[in-house]
C-alpha atoms as a PDB file:
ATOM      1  CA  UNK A   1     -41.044 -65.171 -32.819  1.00  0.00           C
ATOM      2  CA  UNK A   2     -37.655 -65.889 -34.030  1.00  0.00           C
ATOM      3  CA  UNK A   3     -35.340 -64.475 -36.487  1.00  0.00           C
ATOM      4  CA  UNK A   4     -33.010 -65.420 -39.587  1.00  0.00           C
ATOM      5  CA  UNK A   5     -31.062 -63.678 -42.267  1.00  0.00           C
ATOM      6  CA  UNK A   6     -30.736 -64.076 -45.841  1.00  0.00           C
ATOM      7  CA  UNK A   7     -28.746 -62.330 -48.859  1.00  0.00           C
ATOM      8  CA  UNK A   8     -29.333 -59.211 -47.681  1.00  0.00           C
ATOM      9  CA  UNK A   9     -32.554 -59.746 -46.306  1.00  0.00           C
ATOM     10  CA  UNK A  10     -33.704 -60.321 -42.388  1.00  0.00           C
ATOM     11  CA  UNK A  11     -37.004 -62.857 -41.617  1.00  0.00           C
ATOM     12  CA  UNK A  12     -38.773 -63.074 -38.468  1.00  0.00           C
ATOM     13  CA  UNK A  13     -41.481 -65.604 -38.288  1.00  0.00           C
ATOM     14  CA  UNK A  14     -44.561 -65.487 -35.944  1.00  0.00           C
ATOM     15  CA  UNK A  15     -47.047 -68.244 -34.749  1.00  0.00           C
ATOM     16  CA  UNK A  16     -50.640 -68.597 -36.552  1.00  0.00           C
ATOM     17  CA  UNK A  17     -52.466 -65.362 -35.989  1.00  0.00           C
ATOM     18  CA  UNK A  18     -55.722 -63.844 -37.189  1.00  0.00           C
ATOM     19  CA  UNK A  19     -54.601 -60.401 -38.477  1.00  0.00           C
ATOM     20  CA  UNK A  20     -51.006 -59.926 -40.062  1.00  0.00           C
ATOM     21  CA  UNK A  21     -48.081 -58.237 -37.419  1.00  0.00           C
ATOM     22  CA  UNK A  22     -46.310 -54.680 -37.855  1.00  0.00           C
ATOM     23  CA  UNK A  23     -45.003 -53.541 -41.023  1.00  0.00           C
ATOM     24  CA  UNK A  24     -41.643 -54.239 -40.694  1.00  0.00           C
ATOM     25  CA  UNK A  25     -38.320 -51.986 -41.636  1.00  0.00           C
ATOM     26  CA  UNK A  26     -36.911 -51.835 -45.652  1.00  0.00           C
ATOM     27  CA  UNK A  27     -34.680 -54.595 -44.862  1.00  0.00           C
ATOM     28  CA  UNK A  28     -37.435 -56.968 -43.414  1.00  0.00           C
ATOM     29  CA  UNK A  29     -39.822 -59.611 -44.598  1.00  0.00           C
ATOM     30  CA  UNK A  30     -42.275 -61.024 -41.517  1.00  0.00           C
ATOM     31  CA  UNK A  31     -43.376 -64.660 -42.287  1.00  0.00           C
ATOM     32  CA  UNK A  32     -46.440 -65.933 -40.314  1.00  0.00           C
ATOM     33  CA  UNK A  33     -49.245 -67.758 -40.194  1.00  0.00           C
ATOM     34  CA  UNK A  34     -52.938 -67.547 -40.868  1.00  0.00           C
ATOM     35  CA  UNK A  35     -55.947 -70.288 -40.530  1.00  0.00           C
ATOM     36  CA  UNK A  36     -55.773 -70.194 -44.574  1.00  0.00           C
ATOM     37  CA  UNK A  37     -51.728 -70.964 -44.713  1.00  0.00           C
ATOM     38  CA  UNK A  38     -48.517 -69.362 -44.568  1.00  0.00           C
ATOM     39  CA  UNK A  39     -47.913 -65.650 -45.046  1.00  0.00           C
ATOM     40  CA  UNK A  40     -45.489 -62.906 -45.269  1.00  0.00           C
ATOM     41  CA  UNK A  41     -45.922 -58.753 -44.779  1.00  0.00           C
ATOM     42  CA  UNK A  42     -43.154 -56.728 -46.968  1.00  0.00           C
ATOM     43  CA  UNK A  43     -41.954 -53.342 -45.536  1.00  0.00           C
ATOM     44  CA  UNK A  44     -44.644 -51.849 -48.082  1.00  0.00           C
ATOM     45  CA  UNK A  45     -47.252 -53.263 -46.253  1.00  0.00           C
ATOM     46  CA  UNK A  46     -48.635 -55.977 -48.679  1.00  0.00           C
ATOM     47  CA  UNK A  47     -49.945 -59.416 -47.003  1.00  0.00           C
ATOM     48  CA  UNK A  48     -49.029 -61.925 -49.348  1.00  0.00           C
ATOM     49  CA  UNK A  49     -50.192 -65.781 -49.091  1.00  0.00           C
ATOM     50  CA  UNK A  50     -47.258 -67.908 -50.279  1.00  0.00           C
ATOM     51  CA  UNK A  51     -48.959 -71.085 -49.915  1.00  0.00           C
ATOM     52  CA  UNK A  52     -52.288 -72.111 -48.514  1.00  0.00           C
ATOM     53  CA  UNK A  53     -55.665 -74.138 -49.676  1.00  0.00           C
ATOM     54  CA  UNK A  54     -58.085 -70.767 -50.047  1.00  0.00           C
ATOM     55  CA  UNK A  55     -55.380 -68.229 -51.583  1.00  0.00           C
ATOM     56  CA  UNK A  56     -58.158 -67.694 -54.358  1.00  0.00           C
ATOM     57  CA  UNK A  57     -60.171 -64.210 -55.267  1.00  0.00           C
ATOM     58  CA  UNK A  58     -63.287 -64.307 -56.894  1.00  0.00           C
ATOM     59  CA  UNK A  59     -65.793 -61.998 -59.443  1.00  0.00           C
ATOM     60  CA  UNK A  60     -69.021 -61.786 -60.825  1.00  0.00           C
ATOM     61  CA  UNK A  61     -69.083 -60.520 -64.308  1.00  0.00           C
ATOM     62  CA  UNK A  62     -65.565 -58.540 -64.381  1.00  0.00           C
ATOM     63  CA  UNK A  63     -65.067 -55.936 -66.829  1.00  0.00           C
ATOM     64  CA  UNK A  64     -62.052 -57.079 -69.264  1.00  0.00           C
ATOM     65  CA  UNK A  65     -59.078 -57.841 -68.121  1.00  0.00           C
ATOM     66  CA  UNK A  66     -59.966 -57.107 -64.795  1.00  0.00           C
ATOM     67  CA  UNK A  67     -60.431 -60.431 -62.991  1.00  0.00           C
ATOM     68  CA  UNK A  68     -56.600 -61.178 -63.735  1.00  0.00           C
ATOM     69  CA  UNK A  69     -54.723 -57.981 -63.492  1.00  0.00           C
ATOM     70  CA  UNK A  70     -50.956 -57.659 -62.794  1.00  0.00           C
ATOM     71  CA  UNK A  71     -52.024 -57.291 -58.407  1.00  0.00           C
ATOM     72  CA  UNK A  72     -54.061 -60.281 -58.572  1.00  0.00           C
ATOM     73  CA  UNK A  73     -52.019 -63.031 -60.471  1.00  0.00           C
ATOM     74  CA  UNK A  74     -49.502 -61.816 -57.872  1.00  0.00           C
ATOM     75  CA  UNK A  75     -51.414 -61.806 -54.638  1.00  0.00           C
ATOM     76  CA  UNK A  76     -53.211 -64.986 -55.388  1.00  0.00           C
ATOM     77  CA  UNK A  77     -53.214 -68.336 -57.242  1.00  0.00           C
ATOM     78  CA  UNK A  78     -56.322 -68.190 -59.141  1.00  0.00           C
ATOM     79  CA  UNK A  79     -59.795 -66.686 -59.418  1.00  0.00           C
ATOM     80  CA  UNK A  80     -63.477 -67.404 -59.908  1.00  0.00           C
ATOM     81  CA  UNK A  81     -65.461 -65.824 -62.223  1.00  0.00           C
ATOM     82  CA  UNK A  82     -68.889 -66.015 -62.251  1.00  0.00           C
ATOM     83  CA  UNK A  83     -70.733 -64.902 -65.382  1.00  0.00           C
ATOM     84  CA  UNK A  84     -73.848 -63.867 -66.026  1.00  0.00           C
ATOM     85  CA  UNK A  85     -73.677 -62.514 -69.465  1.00  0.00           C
ATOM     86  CA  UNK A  86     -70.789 -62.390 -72.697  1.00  0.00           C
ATOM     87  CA  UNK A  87     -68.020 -59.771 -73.034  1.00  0.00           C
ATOM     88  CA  UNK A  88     -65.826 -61.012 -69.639  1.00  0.00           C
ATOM     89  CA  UNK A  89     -62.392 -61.797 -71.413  1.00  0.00           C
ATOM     90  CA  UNK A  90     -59.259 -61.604 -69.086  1.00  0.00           C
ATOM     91  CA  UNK A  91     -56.071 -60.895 -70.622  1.00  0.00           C
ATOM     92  CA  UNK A  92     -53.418 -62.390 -67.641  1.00  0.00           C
ATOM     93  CA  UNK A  93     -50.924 -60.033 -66.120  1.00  0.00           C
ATOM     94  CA  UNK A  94     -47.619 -59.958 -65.734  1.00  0.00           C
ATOM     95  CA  UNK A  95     -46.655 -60.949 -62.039  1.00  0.00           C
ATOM     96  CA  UNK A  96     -44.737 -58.461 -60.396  1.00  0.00           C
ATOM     97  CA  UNK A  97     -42.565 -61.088 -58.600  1.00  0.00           C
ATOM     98  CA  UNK A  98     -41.545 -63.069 -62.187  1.00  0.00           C
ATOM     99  CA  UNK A  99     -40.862 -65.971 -60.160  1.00  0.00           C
ATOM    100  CA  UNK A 100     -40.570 -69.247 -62.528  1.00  0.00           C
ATOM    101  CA  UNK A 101     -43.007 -72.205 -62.171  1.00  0.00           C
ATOM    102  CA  UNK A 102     -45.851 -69.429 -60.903  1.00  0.00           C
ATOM    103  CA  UNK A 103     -49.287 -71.053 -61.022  1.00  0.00           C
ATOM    104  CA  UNK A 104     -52.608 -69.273 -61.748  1.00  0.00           C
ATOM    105  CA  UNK A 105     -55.681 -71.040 -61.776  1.00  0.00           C
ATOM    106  CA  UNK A 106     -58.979 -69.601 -63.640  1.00  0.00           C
ATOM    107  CA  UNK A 107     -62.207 -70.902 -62.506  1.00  0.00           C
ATOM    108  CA  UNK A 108     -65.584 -70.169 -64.257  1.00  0.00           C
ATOM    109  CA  UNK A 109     -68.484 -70.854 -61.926  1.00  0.00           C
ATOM    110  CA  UNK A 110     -70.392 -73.989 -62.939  1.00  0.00           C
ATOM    111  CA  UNK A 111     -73.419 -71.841 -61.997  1.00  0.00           C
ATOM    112  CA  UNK A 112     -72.035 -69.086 -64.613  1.00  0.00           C
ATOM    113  CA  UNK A 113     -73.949 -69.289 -68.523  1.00  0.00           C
ATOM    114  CA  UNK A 114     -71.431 -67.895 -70.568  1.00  0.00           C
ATOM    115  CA  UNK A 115     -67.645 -69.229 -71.331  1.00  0.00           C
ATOM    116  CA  UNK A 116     -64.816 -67.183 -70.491  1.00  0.00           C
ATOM    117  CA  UNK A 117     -61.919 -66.340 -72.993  1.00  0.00           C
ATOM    118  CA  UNK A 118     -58.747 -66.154 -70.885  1.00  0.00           C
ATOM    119  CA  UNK A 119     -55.656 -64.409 -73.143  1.00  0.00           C
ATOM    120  CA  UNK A 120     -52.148 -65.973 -72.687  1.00  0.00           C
ATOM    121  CA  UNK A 121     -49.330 -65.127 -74.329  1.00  0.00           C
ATOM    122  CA  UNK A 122     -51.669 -63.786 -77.265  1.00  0.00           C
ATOM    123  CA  UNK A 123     -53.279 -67.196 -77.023  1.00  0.00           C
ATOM    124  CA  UNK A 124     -57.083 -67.295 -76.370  1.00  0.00           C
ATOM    125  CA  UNK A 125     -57.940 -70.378 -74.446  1.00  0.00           C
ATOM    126  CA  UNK A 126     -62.082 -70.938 -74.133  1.00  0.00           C
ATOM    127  CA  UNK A 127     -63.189 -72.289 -70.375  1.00  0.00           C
ATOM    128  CA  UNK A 128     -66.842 -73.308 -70.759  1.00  0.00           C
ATOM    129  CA  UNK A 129     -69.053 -73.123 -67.178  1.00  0.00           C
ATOM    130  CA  UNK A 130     -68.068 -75.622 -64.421  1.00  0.00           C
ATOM    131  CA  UNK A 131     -64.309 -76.060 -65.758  1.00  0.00           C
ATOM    132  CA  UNK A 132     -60.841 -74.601 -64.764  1.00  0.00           C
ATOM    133  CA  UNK A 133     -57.888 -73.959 -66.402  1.00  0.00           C
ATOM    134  CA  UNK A 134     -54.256 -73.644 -65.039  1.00  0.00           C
ATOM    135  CA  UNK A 135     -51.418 -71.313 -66.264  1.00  0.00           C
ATOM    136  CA  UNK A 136     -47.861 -71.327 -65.851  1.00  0.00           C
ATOM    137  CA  UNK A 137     -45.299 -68.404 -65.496  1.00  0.00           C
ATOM    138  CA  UNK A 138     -41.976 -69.385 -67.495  1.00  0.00           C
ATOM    139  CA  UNK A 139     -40.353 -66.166 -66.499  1.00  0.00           C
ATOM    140  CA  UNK A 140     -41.494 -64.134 -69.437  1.00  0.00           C
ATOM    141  CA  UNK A 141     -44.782 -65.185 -70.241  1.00  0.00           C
ATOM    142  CA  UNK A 142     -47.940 -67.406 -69.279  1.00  0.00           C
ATOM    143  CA  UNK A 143     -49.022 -70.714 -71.171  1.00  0.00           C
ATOM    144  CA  UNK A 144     -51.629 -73.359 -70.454  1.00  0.00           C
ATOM    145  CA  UNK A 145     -50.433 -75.799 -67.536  1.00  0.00           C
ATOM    146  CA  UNK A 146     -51.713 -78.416 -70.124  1.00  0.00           C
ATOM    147  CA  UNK A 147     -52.998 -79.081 -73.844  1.00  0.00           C
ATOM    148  CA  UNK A 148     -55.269 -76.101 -73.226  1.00  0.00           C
ATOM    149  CA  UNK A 149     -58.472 -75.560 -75.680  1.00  0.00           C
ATOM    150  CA  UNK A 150     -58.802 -72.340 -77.400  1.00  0.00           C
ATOM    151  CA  UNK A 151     -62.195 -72.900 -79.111  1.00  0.00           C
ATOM    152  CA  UNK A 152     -65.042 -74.757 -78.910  1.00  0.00           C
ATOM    153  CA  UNK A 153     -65.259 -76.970 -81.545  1.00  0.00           C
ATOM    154  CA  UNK A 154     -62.298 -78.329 -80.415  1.00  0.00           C
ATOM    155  CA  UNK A 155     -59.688 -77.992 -83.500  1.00  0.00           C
ATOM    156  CA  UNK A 156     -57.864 -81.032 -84.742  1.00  0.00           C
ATOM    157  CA  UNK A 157     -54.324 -79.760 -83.115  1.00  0.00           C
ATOM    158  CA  UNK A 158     -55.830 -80.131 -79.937  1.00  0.00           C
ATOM    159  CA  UNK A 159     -57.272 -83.648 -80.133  1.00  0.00           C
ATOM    160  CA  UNK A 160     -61.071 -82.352 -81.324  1.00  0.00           C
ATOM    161  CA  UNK A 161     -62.377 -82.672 -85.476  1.00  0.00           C
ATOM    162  CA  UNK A 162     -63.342 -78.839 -85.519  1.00  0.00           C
ATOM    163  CA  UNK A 163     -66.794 -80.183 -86.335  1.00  0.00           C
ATOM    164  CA  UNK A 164     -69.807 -78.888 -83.904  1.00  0.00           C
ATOM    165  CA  UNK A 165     -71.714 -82.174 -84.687  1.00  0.00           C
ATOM    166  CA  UNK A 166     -71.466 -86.082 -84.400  1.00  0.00           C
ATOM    167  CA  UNK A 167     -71.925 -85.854 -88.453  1.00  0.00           C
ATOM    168  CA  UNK A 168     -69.520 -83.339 -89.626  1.00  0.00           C
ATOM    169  CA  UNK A 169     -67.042 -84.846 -86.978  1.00  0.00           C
ATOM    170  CA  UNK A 170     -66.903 -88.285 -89.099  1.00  0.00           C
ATOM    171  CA  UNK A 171     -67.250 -86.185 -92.004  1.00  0.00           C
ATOM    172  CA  UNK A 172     -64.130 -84.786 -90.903  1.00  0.00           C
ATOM    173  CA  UNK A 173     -62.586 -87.787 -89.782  1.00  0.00           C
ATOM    174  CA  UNK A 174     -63.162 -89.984 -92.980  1.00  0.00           C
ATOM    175  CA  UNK A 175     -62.090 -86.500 -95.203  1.00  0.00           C
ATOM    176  CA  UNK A 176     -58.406 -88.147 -95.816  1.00  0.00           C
ATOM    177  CA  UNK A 177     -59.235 -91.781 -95.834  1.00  0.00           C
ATOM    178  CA  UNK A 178     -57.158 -93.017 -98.947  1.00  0.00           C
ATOM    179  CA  UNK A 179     -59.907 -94.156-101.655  1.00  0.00           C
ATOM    180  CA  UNK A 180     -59.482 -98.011-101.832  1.00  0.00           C
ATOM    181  CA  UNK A 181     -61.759-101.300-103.087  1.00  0.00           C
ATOM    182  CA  UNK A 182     -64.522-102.074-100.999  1.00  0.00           C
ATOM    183  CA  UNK A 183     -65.969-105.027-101.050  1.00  0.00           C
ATOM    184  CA  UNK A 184     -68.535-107.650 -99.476  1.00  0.00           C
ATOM    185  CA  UNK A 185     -71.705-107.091 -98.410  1.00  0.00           C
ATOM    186  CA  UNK A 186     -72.460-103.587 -96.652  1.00  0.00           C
ATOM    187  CA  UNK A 187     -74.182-102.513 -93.756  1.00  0.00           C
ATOM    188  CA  UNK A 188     -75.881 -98.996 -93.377  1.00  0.00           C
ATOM    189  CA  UNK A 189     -75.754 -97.060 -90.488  1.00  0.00           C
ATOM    190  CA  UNK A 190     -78.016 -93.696 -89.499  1.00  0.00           C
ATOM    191  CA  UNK A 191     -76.781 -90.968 -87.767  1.00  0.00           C
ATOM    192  CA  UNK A 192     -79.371 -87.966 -86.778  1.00  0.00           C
ATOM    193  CA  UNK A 193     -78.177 -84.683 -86.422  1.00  0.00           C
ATOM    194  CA  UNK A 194     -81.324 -83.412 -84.699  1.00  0.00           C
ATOM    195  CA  UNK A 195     -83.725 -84.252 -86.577  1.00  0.00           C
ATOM    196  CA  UNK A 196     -82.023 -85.074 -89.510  1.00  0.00           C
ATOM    197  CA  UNK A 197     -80.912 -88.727 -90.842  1.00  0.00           C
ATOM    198  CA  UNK A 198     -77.618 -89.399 -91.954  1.00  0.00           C
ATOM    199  CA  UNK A 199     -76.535 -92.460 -93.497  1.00  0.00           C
ATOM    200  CA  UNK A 200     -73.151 -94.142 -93.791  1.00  0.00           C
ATOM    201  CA  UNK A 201     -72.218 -97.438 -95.886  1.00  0.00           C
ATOM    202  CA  UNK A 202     -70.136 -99.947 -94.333  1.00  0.00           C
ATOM    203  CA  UNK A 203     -68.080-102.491 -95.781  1.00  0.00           C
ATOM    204  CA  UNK A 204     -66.667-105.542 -94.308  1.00  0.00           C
ATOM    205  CA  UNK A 205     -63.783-106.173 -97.135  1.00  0.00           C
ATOM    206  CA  UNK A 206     -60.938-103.732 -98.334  1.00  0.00           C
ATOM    207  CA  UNK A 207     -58.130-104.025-100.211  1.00  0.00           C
END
């Protein structure tokens, strides 16, 4: 064990150990290690992992907002949800340690069947089964850690066509083509949309 001070503040640090040491005085912070990574114990009590591989909590079919409260985007840096039915959107809480660059990771099962709305900053980002998404703390609020998708089609702003078919997306992408001459001899091409046959003309020449 040994001990340093900060502003204020006194650490003593402990070698790897399997439960966490004595709550320590007001004026105290204990750092020390588990198998799963480093850790400190406040003087309330809390055992917090500050960095580790398996610092992750996980849920089957959470009621709203519960799978990312204020305590657990705090105590941990993500969670798996597991879902086995709709209604299982999770608004993220504020951290109570508002520390910039904060990362929370939300996992839905790829054994889950339903997708998982995930609120941020009033923004409702869609993660389908088997995909993760990562958030970001900026000191006031969270935001994807990425271009994060908030519906499924994808919209245009986020790189998709909006459409929820191979047909309406080159519908969609051919929309504001600039009418010009076509010429040459054409070539058609089928596209099915289940069952159904649609067909395109092609033109070799424009001007």
């Amino acid at each position: 064990m040994s001990g340093s001070t900060g502003i204020g503040r006194t650490y003593l640090t402990f070698k790897e150990r399997t439960t966490s040491p004595p709550t320590p005085a007001s004026t105290y912070d204990r750092l020390f290690f588990k198998a799963d990574g480093l850790h400190y114990i406040n003087s309330a009590g809390t055992d917090v992992l500050i960095s580790g591989p398996g610092n992750l909590t996980s849920a089957t079919d959470p009621a709203t907002d519960a799978a990312a409260t204020a305590a657990i985007v705090s105590a941990y840096s993500g969670t798996i949800i597991t879902t086995t039915t709709t209604g299982n959107s999770q608004a993220l809480g504020t951290p109570t340690t508002a520390t910039v660059n904060r990362i929370f990771t939300v996992i839905n099962n790829d054994t889950s069947t339903d997708s998982i709305p995930v609120v941020a900053n009033s923004v409702t980002y869609t993660i389908t089964p088997g995909e993760a998404q990562n958030f970001v703390w900026d000191g006031t609020a969270w935001g994807p850690y990425d271009l994060g998708i908030t519906a499924i089609p994808v919209v245009v702003a986020q790189g998709g066509t909006g459409a929820s078919t191979a047909a309406g997306a080159i519908a969609a992408l051919i929309a504001n083509v600039v009418d010009t001459t076509l010429s040459g001899t054409p070539k058609v091409f089928t596209i099915y949309d289940g069952a159904t046959p649609y067909y395109f003309k092609a033109y070799p020449t424009k001007v």
